[in-house]
C-alpha atoms as a PDB file:
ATOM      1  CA  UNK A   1      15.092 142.423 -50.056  1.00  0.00           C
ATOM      2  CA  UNK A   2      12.024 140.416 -50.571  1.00  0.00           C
ATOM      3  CA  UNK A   3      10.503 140.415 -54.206  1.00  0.00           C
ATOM      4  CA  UNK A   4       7.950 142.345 -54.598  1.00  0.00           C
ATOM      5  CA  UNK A   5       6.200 139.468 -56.910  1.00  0.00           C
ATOM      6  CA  UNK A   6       3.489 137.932 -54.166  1.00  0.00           C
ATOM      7  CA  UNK A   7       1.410 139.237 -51.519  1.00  0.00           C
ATOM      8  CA  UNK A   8       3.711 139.319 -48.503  1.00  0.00           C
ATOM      9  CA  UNK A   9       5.968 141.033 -50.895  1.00  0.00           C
ATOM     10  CA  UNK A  10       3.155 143.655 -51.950  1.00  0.00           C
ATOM     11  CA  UNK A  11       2.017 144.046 -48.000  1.00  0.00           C
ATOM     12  CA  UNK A  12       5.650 144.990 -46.964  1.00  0.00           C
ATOM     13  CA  UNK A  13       5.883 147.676 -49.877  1.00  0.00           C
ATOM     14  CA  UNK A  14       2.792 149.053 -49.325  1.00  0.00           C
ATOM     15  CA  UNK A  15       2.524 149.320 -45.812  1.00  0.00           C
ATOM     16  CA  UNK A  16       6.163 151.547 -46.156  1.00  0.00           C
ATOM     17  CA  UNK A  17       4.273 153.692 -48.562  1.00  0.00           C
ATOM     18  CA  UNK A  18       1.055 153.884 -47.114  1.00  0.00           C
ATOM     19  CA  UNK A  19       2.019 153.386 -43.022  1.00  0.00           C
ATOM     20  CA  UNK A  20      -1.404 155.248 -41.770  1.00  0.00           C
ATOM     21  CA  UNK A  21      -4.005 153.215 -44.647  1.00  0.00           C
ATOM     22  CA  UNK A  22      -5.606 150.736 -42.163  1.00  0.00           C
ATOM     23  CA  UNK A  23      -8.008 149.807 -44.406  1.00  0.00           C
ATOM     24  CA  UNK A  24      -5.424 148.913 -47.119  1.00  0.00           C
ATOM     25  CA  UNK A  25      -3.172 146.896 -44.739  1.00  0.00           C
ATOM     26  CA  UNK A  26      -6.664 144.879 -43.463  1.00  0.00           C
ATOM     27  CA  UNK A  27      -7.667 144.132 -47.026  1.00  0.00           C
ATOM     28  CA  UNK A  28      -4.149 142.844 -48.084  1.00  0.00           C
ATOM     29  CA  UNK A  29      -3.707 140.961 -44.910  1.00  0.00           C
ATOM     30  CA  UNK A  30      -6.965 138.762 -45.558  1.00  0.00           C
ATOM     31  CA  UNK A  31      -6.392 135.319 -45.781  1.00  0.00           C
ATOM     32  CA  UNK A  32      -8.037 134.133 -48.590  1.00  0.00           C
ATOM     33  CA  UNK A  33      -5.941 137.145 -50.528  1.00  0.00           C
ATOM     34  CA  UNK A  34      -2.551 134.381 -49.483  1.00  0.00           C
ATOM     35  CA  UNK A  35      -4.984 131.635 -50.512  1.00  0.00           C
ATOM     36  CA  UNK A  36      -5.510 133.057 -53.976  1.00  0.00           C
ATOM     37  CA  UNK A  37      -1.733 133.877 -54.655  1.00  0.00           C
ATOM     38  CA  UNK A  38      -0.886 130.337 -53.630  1.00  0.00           C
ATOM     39  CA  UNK A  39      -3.290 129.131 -55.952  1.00  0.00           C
ATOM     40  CA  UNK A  40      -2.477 130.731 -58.908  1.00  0.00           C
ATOM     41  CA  UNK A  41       1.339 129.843 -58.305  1.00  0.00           C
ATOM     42  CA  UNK A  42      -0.252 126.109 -58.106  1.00  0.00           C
ATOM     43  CA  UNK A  43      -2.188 126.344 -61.337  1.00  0.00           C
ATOM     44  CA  UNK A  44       0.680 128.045 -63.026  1.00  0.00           C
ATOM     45  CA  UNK A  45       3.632 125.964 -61.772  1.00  0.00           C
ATOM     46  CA  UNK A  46       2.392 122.524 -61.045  1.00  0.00           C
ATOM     47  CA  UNK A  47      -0.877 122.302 -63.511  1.00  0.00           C
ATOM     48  CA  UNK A  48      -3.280 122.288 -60.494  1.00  0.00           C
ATOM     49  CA  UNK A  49      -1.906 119.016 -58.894  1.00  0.00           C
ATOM     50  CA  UNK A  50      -1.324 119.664 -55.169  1.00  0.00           C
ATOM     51  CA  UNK A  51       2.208 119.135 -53.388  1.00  0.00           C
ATOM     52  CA  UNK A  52       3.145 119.208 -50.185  1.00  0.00           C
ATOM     53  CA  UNK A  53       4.676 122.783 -50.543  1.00  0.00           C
ATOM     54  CA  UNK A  54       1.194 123.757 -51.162  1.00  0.00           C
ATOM     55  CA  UNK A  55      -0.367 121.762 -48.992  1.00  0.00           C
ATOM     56  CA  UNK A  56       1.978 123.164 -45.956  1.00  0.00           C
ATOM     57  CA  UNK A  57       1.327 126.714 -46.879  1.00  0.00           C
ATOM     58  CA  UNK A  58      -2.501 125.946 -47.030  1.00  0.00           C
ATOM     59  CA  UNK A  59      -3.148 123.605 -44.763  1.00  0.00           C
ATOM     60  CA  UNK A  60      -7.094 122.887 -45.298  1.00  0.00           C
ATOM     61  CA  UNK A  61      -6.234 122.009 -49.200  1.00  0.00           C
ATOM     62  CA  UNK A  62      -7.464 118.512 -50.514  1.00  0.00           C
ATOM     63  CA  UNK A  63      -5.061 115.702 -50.311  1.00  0.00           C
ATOM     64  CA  UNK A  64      -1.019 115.888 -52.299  1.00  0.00           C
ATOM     65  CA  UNK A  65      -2.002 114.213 -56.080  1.00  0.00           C
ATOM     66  CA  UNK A  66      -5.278 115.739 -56.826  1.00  0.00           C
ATOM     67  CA  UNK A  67      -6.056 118.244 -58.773  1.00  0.00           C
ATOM     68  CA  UNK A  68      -7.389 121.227 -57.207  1.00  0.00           C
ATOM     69  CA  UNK A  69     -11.007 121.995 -57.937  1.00  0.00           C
ATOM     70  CA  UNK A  70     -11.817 125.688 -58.611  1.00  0.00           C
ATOM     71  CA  UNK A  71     -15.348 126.318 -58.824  1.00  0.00           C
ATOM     72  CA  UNK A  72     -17.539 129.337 -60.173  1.00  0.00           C
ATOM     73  CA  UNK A  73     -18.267 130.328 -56.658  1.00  0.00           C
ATOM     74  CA  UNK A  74     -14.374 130.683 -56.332  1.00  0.00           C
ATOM     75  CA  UNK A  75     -13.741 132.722 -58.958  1.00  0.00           C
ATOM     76  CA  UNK A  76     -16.420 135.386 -58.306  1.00  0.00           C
ATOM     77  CA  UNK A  77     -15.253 135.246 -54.411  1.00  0.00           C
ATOM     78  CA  UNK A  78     -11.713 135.807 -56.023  1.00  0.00           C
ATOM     79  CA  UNK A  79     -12.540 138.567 -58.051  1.00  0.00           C
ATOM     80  CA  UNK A  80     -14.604 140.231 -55.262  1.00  0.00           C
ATOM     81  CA  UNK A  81     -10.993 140.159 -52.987  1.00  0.00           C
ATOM     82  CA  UNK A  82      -8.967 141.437 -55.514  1.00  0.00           C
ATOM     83  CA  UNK A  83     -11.369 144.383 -56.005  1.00  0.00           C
ATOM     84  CA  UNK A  84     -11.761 145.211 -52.693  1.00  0.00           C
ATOM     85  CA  UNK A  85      -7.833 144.768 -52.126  1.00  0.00           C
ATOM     86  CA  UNK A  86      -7.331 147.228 -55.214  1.00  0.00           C
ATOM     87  CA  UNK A  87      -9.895 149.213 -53.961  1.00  0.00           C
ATOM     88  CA  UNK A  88      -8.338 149.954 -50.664  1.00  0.00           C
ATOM     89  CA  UNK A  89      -4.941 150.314 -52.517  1.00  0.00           C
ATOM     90  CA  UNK A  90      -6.430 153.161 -54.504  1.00  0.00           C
ATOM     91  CA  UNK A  91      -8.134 154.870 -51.114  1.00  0.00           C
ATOM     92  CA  UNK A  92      -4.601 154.915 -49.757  1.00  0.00           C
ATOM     93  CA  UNK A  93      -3.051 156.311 -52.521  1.00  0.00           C
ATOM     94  CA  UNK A  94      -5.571 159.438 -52.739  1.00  0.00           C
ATOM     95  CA  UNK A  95      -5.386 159.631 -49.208  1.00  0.00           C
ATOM     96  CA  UNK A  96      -1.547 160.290 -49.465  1.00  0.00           C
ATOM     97  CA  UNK A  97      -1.612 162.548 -52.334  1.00  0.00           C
ATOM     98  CA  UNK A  98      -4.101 164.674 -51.066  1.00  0.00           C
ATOM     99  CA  UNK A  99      -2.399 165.070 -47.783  1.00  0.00           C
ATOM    100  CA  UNK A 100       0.794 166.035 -50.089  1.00  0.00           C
ATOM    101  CA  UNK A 101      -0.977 168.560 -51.228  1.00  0.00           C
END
C-alpha cells in the first residue's frame, strides 16, 4: 500500500473516497501541487540544495548544487494551490455526506 504521506499518496485515497468529485481529483492532479510536495521534501531533507533525485522528478529545476530559490511570488502561488486543493477536498466531502443523507 502506498503511504498516504505525499500527493500521489493523497490522490489515490481520495479519489477511492470521493470517485464522482471531479473537481477534487483536477485540483490534486495539478502539477505545480507535485512541484510543491517535491519542494518541501527538498527544503526539508537536503537544506534546499538540488540533487539529481530532484532534479529527475522536476525536470525544469535549476542545475544539481544550487540552492533552490523560493521567491515571494512562490509562496503566495503556493498558498493559493493548497487552498484551492483543500477547497475542492472540502466540496467533495459535503457532496458525499449530503448524498448520505
Amino acid at each position: 500500500a502506498r503511504p498516504v504521506d505525499s500527493v500521489p499518496g493523497f490522490k489515490v485515497v481520495f479519489a477511492e473516497l470521493f470517485p464522482r468529485a471531479a473537481p477534487m481529483r483536477e485540483a490534486f492532479n495539478h502539477p505545480d501541487l507535485y512541484r510543491l510536495n517535491q519542494t518541501r521534501n527538498l527544503i526539508v531533507h537536503r537544506n534546499g540544495v538540488i540533487d539529481s533525485a530532484f532534479r529527475k522528478l522536476v525536470p525544469l529545476a535549476p542545475p544539481v548544487g544550487e540552492v533552490l530559490e523560493v521567491t515571494a511570488g512562490d509562496v503566495s502561488s503556493s498558498i493559493m494551490l493548497v487552498i484551492n486543493a483543500g477547497e475542492a477536498l472540502a466540496d467533495a466531502i459535503l457532496d458525499d455526506s449530503r448524498s448520505r443523507a
